[in-house]
N, C-alpha and C. Protein backbone atom coordinates (compact mmCIF):
# COMPACT_ATOMS: atom_id res chain seq x y z
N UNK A 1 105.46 78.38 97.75
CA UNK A 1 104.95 78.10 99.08
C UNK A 1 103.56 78.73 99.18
N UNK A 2 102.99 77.80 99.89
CA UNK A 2 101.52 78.79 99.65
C UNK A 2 101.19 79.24 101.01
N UNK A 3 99.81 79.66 101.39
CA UNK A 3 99.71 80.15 102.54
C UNK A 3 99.37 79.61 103.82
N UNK A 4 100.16 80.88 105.09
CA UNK A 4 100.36 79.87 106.05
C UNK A 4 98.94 80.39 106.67
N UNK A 5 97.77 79.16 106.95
CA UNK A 5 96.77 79.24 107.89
C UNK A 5 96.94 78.84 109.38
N UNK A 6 96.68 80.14 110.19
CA UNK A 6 96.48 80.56 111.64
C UNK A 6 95.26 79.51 112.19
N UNK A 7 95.86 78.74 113.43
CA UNK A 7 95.09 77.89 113.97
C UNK A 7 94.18 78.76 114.38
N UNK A 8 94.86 79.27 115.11
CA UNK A 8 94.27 80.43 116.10
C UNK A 8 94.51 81.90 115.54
N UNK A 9 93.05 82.53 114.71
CA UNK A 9 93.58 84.08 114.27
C UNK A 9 93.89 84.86 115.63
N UNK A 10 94.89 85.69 115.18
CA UNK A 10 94.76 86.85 115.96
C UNK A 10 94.50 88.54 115.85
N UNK A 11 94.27 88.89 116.70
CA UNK A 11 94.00 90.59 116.55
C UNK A 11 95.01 91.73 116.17
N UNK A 12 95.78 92.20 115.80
CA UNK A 12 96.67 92.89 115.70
C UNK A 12 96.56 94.41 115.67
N UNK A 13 96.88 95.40 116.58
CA UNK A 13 96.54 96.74 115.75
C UNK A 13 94.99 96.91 115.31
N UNK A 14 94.23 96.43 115.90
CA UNK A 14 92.40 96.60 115.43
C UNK A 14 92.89 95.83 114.02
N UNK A 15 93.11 94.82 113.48
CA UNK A 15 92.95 94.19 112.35
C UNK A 15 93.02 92.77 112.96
N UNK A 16 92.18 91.70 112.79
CA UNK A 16 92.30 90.35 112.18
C UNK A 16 92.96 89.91 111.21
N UNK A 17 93.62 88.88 112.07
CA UNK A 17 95.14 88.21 110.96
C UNK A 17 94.50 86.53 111.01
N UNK A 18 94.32 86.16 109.94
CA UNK A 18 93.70 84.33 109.90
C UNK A 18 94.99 83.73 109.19
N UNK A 19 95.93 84.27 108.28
CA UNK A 19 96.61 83.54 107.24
C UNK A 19 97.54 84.61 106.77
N UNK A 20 98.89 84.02 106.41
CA UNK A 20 99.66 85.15 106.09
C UNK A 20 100.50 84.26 104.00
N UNK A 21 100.48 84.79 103.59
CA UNK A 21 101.24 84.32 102.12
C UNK A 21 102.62 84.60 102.58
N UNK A 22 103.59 83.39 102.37
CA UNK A 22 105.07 82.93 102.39
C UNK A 22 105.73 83.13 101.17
N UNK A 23 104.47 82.99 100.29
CA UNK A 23 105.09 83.09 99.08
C UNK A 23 106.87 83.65 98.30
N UNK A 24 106.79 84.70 99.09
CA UNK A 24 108.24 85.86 98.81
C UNK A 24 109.06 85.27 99.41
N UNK A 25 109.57 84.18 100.20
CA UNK A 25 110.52 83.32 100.52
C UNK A 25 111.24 82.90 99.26
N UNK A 26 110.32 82.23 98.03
CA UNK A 26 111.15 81.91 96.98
C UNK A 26 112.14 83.12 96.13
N UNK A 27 111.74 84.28 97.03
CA UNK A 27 111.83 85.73 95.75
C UNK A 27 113.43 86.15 97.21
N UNK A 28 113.59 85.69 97.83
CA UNK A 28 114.75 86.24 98.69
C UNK A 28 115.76 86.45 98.16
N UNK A 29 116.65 86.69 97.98
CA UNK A 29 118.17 87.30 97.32
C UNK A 29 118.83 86.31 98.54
N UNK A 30 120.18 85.86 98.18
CA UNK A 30 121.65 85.47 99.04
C UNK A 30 121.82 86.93 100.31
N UNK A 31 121.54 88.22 99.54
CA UNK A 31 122.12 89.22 100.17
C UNK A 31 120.65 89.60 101.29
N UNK A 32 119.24 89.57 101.09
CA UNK A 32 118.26 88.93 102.06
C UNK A 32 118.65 88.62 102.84
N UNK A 33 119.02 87.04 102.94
CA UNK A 33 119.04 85.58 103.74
C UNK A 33 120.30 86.35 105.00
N UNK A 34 121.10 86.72 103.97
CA UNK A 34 122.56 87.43 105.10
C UNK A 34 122.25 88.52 105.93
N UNK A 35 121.18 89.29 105.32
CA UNK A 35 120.52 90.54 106.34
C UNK A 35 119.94 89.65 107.61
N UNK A 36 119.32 89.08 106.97
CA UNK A 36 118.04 88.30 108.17
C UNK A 36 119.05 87.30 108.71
N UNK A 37 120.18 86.66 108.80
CA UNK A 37 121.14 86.22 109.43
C UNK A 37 121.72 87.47 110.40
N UNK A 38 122.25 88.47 110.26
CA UNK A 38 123.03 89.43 111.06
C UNK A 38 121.59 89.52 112.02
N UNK A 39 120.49 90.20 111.18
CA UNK A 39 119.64 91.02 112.03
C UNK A 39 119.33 89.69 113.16
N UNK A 40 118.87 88.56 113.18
CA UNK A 40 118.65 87.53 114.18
C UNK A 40 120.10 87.49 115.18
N UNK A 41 121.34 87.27 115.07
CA UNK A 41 122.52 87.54 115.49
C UNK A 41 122.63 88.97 116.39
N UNK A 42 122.41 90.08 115.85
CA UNK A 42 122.16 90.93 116.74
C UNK A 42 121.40 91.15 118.28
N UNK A 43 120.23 90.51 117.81
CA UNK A 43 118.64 90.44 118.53
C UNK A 43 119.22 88.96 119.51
N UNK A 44 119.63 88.01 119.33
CA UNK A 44 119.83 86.62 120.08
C UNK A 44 121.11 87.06 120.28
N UNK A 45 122.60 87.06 119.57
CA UNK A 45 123.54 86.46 119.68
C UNK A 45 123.81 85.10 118.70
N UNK A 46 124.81 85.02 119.13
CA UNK A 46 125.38 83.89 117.91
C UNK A 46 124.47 82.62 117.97
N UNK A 47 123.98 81.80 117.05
CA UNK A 47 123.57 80.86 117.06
C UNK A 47 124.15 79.87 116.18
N UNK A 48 124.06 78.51 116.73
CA UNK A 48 124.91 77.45 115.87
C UNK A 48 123.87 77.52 114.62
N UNK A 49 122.35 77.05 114.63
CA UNK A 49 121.75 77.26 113.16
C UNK A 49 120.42 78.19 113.51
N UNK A 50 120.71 79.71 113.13
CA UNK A 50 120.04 80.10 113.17
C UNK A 50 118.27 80.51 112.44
N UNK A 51 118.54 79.53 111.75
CA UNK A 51 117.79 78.82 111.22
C UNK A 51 116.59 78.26 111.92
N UNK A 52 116.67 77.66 112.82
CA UNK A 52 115.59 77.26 114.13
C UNK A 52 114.88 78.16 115.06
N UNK A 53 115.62 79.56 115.00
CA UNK A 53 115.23 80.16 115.88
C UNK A 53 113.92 80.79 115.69
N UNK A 54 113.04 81.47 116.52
CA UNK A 54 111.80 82.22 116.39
C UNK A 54 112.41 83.40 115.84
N UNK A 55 112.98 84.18 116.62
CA UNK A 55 113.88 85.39 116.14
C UNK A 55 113.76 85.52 114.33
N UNK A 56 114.70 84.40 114.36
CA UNK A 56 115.20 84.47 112.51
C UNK A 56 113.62 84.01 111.76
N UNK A 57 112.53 83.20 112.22
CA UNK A 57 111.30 82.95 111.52
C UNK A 57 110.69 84.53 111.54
N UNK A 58 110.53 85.06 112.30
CA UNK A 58 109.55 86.23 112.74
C UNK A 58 110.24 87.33 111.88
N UNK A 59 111.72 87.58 111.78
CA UNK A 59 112.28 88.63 110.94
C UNK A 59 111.84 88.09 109.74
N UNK A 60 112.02 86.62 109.04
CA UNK A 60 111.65 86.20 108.21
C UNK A 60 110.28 86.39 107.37
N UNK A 61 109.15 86.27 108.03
CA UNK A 61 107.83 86.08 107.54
C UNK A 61 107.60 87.61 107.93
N UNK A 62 108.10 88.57 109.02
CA UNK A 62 107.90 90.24 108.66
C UNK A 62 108.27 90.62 107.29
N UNK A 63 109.41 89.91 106.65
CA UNK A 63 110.12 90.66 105.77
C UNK A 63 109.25 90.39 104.26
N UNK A 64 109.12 88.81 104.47
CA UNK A 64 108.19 88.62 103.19
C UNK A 64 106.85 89.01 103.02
N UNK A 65 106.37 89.23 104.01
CA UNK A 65 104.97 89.34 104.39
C UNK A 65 104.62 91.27 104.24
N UNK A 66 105.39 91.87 104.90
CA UNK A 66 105.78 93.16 105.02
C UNK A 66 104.58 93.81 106.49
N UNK A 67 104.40 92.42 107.13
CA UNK A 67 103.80 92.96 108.11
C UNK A 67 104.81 92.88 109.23
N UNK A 68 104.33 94.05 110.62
CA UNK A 68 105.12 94.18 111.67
C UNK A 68 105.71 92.57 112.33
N UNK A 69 107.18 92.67 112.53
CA UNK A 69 107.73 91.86 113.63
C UNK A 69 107.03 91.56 114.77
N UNK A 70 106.25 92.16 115.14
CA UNK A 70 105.58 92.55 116.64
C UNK A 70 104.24 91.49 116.39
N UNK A 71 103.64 91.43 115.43
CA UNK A 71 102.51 90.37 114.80
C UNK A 71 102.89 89.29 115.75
N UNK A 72 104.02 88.78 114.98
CA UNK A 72 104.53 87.42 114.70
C UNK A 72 104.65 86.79 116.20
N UNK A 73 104.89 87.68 117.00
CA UNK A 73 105.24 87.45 118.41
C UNK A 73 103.78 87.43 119.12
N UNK A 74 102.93 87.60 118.78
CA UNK A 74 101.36 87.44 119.26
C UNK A 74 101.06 86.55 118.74
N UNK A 75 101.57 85.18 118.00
CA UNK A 75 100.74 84.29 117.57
C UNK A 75 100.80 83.18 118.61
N UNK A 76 99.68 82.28 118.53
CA UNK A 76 99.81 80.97 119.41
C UNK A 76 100.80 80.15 119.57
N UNK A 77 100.87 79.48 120.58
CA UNK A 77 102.46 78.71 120.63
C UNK A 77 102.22 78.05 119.47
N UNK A 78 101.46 77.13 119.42
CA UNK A 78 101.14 75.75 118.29
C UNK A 78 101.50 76.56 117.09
N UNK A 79 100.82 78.17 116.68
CA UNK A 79 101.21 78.85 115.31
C UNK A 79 102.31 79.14 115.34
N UNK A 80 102.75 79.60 116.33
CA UNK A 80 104.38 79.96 116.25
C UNK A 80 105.21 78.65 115.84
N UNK A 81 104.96 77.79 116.72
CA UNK A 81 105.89 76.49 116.32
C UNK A 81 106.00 75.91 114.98
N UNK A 82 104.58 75.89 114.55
CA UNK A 82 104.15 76.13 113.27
C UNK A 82 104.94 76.70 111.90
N UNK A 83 105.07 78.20 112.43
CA UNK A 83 105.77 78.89 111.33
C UNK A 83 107.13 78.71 111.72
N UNK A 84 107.74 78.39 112.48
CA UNK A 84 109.26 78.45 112.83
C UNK A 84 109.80 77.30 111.95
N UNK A 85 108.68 76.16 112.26
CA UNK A 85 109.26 74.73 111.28
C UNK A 85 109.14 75.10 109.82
N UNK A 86 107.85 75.91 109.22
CA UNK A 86 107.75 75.90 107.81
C UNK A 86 109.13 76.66 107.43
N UNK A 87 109.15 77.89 108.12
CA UNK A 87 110.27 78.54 107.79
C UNK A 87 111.64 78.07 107.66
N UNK A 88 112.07 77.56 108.97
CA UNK A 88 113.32 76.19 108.98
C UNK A 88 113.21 75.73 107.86
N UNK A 89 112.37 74.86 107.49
CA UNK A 89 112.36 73.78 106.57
C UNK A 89 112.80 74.36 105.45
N UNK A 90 112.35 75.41 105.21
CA UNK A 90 112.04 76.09 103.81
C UNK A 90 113.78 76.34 103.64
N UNK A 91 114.39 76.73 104.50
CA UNK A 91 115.92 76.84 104.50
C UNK A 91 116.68 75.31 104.26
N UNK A 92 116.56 74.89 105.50
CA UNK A 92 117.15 73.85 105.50
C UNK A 92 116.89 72.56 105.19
N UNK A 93 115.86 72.39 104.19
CA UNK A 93 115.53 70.67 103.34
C UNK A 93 116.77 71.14 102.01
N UNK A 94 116.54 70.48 101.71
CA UNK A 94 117.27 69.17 100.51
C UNK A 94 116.27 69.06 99.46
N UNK A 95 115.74 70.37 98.91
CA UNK A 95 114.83 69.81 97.41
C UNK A 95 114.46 68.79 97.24
């Protein structure tokens, strides 16, 4: 997966964020995917596919990325919507 470019950069913490690398999505473990399942479950509650949610994208791209949760939640709607689908997808396509 290559990298995700920010329509809209944002500021974070006195740093500029334009683009973040997804890359470490392919590098996740089964035992990952099940962390970042509970931890979204905790934070929301049960979800039929949690998979869709912002919650589970934002734990997601913190975890690969190794930048703050708190980022992810400052991005533009359009970027957010953005990364929620790449992320979804990235779970739930069909090779």
């Amino acid at each position: 997966m290559e990298k995700f470019v920010l329509k809209k950069p944002v500021n974070f913490e006195g740093k500029k964020c334009e683009e973040f690398d997804l890359s470490g999505l392919e590098e996740l473990s089964g035992e990952d995917y099940a962390s970042l399942l509970k931890q979204t479950e905790n934070i929301d509650g049960a979800d039929m596919i949690p998979e869709k949610s912002l919650t589970f994208a934002y734990l997601t791209a913190a975890k690969v990325t190794g930048l703050p949760f708190d980022l992810f939640k400052t991005l533009s709607a359009k970027d957010t919507a953005r990364l929620r689908y790449q992320i979804g997808s990235f779970f739930l396509s069909e090779d």
